[in-house]
Protein backbone atom coordinates (compact mmCIF):
# COMPACT_ATOMS: atom_id res chain seq x y z
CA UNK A 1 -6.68 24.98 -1.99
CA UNK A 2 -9.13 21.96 -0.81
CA UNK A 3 -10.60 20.54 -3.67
CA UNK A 4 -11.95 23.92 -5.19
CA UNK A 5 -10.93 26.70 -7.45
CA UNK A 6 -8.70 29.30 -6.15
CA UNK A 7 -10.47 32.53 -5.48
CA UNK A 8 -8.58 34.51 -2.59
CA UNK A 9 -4.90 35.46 -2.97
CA UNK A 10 -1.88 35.60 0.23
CA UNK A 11 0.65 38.27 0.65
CA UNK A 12 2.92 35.67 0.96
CA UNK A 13 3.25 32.86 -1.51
CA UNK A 14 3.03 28.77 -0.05
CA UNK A 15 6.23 27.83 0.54
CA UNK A 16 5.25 24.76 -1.94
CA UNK A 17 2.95 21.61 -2.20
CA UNK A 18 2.75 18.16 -1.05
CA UNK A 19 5.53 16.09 -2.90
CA UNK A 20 7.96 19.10 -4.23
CA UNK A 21 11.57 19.82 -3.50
CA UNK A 22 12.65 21.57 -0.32
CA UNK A 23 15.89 22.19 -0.57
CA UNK A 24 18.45 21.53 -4.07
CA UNK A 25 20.61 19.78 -1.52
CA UNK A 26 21.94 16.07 -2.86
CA UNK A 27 18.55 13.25 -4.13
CA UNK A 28 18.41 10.01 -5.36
CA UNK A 29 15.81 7.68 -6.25
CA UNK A 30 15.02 3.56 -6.17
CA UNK A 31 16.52 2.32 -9.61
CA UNK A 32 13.60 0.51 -11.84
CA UNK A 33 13.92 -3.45 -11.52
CA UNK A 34 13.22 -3.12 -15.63
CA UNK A 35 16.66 -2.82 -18.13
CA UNK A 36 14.88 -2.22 -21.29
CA UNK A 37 11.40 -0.33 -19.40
CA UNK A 38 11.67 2.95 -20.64
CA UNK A 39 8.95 3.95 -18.19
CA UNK A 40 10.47 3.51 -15.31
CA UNK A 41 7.66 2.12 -12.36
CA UNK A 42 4.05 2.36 -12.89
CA UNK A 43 1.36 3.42 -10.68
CA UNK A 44 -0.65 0.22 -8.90
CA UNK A 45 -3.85 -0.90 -9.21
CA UNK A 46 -5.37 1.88 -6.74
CA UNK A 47 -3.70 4.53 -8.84
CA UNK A 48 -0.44 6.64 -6.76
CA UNK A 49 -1.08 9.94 -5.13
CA UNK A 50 2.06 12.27 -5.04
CA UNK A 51 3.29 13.84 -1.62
CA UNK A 52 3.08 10.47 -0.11
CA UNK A 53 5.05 7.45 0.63
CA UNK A 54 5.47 4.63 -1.70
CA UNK A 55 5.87 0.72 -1.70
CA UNK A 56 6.95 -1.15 -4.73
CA UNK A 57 5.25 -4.57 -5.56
CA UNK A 58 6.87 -7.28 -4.13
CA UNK A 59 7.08 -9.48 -6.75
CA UNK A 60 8.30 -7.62 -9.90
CA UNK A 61 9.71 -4.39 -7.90
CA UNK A 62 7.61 -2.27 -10.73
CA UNK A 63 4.12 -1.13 -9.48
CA UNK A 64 4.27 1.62 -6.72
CA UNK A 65 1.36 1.89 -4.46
CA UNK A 66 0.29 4.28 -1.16
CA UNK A 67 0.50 1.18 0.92
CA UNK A 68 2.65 -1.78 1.89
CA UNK A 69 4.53 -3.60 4.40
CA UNK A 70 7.19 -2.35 6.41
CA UNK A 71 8.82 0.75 5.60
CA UNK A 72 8.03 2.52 2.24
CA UNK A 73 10.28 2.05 -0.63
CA UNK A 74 10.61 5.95 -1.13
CA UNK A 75 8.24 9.39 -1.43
CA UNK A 76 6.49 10.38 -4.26
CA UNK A 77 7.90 13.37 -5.71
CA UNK A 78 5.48 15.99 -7.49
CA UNK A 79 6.99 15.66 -11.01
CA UNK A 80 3.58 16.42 -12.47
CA UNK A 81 2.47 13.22 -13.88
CA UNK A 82 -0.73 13.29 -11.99
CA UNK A 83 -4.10 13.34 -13.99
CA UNK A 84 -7.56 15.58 -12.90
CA UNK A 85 -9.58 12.04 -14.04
CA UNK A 86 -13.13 13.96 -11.52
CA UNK A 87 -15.65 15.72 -13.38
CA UNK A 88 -15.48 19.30 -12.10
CA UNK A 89 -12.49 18.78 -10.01
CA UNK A 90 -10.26 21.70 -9.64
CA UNK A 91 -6.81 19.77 -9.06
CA UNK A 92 -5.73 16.39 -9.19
CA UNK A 93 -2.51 14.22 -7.31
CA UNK A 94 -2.93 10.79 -8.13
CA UNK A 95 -1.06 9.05 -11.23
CA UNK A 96 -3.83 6.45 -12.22
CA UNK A 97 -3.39 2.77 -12.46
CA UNK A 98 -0.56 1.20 -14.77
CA UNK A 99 0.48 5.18 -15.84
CA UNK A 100 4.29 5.40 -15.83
CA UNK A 101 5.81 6.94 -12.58
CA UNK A 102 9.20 8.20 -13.11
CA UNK A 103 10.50 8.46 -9.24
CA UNK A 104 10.18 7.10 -6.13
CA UNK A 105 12.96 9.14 -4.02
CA UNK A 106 14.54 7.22 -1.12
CA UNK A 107 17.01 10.54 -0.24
CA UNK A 108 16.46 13.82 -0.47
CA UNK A 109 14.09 17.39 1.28
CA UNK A 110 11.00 17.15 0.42
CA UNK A 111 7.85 18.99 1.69
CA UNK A 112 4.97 16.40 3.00
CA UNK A 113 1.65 16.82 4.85
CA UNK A 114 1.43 16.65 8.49
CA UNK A 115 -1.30 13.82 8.70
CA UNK A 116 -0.73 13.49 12.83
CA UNK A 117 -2.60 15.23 15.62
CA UNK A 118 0.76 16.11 17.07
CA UNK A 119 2.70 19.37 16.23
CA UNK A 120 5.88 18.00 14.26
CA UNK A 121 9.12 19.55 15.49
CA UNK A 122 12.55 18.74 14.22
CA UNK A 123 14.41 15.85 15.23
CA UNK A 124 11.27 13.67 15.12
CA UNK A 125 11.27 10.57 12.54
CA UNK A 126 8.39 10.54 9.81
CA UNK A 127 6.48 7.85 10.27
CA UNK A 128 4.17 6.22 6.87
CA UNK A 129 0.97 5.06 7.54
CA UNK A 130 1.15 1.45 5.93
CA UNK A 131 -2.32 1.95 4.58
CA UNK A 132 -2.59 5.28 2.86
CA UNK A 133 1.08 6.56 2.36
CA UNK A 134 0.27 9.91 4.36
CA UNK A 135 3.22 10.66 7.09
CA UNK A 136 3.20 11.40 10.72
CA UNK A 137 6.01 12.05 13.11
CA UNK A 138 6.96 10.92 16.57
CA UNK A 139 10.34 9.66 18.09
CA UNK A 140 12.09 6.79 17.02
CA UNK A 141 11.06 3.78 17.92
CA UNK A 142 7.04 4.67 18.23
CA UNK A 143 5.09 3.14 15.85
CA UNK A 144 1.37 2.99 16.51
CA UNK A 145 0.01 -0.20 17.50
CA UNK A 146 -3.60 -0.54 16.24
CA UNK A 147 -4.89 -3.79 17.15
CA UNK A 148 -4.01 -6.67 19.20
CA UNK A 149 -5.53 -10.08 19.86
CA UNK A 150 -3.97 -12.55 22.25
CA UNK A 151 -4.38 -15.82 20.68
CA UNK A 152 -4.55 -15.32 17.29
CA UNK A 153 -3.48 -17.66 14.35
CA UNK A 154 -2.59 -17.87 10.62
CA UNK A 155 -3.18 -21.37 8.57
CA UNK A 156 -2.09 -21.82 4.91
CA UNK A 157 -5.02 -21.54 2.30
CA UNK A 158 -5.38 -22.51 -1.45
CA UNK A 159 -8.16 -21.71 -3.68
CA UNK A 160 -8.44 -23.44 -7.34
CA UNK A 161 -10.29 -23.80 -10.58
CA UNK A 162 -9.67 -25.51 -13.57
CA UNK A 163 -10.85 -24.50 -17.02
CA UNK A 164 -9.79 -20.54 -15.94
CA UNK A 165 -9.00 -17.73 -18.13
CA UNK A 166 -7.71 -14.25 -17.47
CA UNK A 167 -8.36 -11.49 -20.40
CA UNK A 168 -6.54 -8.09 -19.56
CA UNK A 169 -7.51 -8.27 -15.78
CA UNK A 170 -10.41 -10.04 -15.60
CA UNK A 171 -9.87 -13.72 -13.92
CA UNK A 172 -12.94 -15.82 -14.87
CA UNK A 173 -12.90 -19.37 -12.99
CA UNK A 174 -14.03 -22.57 -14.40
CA UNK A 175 -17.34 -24.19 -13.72
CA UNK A 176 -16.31 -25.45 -10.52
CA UNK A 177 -13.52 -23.92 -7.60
CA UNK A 178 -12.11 -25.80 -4.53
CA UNK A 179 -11.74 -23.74 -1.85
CA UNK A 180 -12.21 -20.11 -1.29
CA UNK A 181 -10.88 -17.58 -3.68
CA UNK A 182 -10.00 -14.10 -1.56
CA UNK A 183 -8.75 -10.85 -2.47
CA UNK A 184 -4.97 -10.36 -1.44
CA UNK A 185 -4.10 -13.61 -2.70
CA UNK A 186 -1.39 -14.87 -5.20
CA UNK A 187 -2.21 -16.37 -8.72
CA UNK A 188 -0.34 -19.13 -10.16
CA UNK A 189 -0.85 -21.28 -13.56
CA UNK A 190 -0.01 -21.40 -16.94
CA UNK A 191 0.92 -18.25 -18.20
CA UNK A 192 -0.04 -16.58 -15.33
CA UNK A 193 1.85 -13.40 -14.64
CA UNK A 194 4.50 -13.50 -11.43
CA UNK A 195 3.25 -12.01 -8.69
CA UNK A 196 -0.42 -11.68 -9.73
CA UNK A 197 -2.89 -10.78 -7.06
CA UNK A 198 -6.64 -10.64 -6.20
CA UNK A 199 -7.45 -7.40 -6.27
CA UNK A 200 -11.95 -7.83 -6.13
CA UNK A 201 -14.38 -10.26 -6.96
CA UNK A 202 -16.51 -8.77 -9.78
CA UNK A 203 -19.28 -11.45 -9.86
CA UNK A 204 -20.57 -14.76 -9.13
CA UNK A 205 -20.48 -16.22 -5.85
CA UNK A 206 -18.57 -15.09 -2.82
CA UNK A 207 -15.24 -16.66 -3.05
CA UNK A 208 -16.57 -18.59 -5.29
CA UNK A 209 -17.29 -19.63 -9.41
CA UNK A 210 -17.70 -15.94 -11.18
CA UNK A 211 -14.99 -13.43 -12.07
CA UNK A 212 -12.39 -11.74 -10.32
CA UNK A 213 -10.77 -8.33 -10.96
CA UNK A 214 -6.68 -9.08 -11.13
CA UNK A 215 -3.31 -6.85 -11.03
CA UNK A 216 -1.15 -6.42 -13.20
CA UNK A 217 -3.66 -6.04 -15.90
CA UNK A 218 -2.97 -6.58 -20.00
CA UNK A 219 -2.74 -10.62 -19.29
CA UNK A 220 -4.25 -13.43 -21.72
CA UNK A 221 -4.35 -16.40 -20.21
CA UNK A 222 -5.73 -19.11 -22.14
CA UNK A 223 -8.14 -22.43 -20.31
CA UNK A 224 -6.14 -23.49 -17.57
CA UNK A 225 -6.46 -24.38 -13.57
CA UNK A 226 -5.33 -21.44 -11.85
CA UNK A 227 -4.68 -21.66 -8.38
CA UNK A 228 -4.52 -19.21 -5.50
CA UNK A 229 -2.29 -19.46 -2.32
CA UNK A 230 -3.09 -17.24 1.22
CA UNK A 231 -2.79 -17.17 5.03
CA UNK A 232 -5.99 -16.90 7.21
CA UNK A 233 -5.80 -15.09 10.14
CA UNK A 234 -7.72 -15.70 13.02
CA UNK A 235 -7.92 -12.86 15.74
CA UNK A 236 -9.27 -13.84 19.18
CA UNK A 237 -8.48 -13.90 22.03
CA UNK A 238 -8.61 -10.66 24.30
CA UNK A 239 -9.10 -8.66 21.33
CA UNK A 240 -8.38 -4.55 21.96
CA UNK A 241 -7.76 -1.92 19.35
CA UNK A 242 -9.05 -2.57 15.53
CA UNK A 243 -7.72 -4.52 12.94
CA UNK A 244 -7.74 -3.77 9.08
CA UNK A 245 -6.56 -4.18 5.54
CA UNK A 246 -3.14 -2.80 5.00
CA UNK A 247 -2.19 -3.00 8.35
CA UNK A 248 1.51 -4.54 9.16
CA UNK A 249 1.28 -7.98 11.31
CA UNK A 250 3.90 -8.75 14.16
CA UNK A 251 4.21 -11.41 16.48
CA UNK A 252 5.25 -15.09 17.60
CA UNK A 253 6.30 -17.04 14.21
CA UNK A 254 4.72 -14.53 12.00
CA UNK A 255 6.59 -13.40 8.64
CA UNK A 256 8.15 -10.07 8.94
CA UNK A 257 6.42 -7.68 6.69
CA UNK A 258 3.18 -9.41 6.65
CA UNK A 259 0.03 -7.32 6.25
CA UNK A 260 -3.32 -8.14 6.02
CA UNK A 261 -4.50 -7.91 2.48
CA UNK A 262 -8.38 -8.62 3.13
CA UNK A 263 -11.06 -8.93 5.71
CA UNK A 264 -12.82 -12.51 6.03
CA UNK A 265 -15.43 -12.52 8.81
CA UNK A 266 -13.44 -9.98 10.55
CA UNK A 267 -14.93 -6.36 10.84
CA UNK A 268 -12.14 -4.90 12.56
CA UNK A 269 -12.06 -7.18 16.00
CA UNK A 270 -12.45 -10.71 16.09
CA UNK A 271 -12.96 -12.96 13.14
CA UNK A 272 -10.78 -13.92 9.83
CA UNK A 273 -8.41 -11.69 7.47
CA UNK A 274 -6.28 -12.77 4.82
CA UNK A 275 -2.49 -12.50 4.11
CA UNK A 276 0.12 -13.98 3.16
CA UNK A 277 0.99 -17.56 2.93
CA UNK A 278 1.87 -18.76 6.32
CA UNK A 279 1.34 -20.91 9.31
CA UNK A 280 1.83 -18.90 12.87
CA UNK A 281 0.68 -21.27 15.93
CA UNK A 282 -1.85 -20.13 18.66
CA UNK A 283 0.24 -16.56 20.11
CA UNK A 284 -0.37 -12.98 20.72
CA UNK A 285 -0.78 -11.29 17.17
CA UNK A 286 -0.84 -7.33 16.68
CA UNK A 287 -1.08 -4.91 14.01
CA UNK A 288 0.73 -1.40 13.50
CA UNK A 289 -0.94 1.36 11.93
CA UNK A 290 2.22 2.88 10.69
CA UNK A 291 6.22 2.55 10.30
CA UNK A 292 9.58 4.56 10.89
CA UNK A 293 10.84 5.39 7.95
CA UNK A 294 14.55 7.08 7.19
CA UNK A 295 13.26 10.04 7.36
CA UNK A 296 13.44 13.04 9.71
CA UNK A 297 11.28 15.98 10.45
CA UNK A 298 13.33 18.97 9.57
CA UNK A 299 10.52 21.95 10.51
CA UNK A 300 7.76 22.95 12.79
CA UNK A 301 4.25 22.14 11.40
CA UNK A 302 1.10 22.05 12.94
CA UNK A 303 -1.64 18.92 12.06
CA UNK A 304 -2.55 19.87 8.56
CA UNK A 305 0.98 21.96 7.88
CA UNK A 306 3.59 21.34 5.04
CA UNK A 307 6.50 20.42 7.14
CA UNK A 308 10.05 19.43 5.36
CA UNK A 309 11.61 16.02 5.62
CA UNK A 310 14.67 15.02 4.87
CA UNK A 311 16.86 11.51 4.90
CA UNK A 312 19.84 13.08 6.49
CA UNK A 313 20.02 13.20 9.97
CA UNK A 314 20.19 16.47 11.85
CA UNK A 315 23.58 17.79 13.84
């Protein structure tokens, strides 16, 4: 069903939904960084929709989120610890922020979505879109290139304020900040959380004094300068394809598994984005829409189809 109540029955039942079990064959899942976190991971700051691939936080190996660099840590498995949080909605498949997620499965048959416009066959490797988890398939070593500048740069940013506060995850600067303060960018200061990230600016001026919207929430940070670190990216160039948030970044002295984690001036060609901390001299940057994964395609499916996927090779 698509977002409404069922009212039509099939002779034949679904085989299952996005995110269950195909097969009782062998599983396993990513172990929780956490000894005493009974919880296991927790959904990130977007929330965590089930039936898709997953990518844990890089700096506390906790938060799961649809998106990421590089290849996903694991698939979502539908375990039923998604919430109906819509008015009127019939269904819901996404765990919302900070609510415990209890696996992320990096083995196993699982039945996923066919988000391509290709017919998947077997044999083909799933491919996760680095932005929204979904999967597609294609043979190895074909991962979609999306945009692609040819003299493109990244210099090292910092953003500060003194006299800062964060209360649960609200960042509120001091009267004054040096530099820009950007979304994608990592926190740092007294009490500070590790890892703690821009996630919107809430008010105030644009990069500027005002407050910020922060992740992982249920911080208090007491007055203190709190600093921000980020790379700038500037596309130009020859500039073909489009460019956007989430997308992985490859080229000439660029950090593997850097994405870009805002848009600047950019608008999907030429122009800024943010990422991560880095300095990449004048070279041919491009961005990939998606990434193999371990995964195979272990049925026929049509665009729109539940097709099964499974980590074990086929033969």
């Amino acid at each position: 069903m698509a977002g409404t109540f069922q009212t039509t029955t099939k002779v034949l039942q679904a085989p299952g939904v996005a995110g269950d079990f195909a097969s009782a064959n062998p599983r396993a899942t990513n172990l929780s960084s956490q000894i005493y976190n009974s919880t296991g991971f927790q959904a990130g700051p977007n929330g965590l929709t089930i039936g898709l691939f997953a990518w844990l936080d890089q700096a506390t190996y906790q938060f799961a989120n649809n998106y990421g660099p590089g290849a996903p840590a694991g698939f979502v498995h539908n375990s039923h610890e998604a919430l109906i949080t819509t008015y009127l909605t019939a269904y819901g498949m996404t765990i919302p922020a900070g609510f415990p997620c209890s696996d992320i499965f990096d083995a196993g048959d699982f039945f996923v979505v066919n988000n391509g416009t290709n017919e998947a066959t077997p044999g083909m490797k799933a491919y996760a879109n680095n932005v929204t988890g979904v999967a597609t398939f294609a043979a190895a070593g074909a991962p979609v290139t999306a945009g692609t500048g040819t003299a493109g740069t990244i210099s090292a940013q910092t953003g500060s304020s003194a006299a800062s506060t964060i209360t649960d995850n609200v960042f509120t600067t001091g009267p004054a900040v040096t530099g820009t303060l950007v979304p994608g960018g990592v926190l740092s200061g007294t009490g500070v959380a590790t890892g703690t990230v821009i996630v919107a600016q809430l008010t105030g001026t644009a990069g500027g004094v005002g407050t910020y919207s922060v992740f992982p929430r249920d911080q208090t940070v007491a007055s203190t300068t709190i600093s921000e670190t980020y790379g700038l990216l500037t596309v130009g160039g020859t500039v073909t394809g489009t460019f956007g948030v989430g997308q992985t970044l490859t080229g000439t002295n660029v950090t593997a598994g850097s994405t870009i984690a805002g848009a600047g001036t950019g608008t999907g060609g030429a122009g800024t984005y943010y990422t991560q901390t880095q300095t990449a001299a004048s070279a041919s940057i491009s961005s990939y829409s998606n990434t193999e994964t371990a995964w195979y395609c272990r049925s026929f499916g049509q665009p729109g189809d539940l097709v099964k996927i499974s980590s074990r090779a086929m033969g």
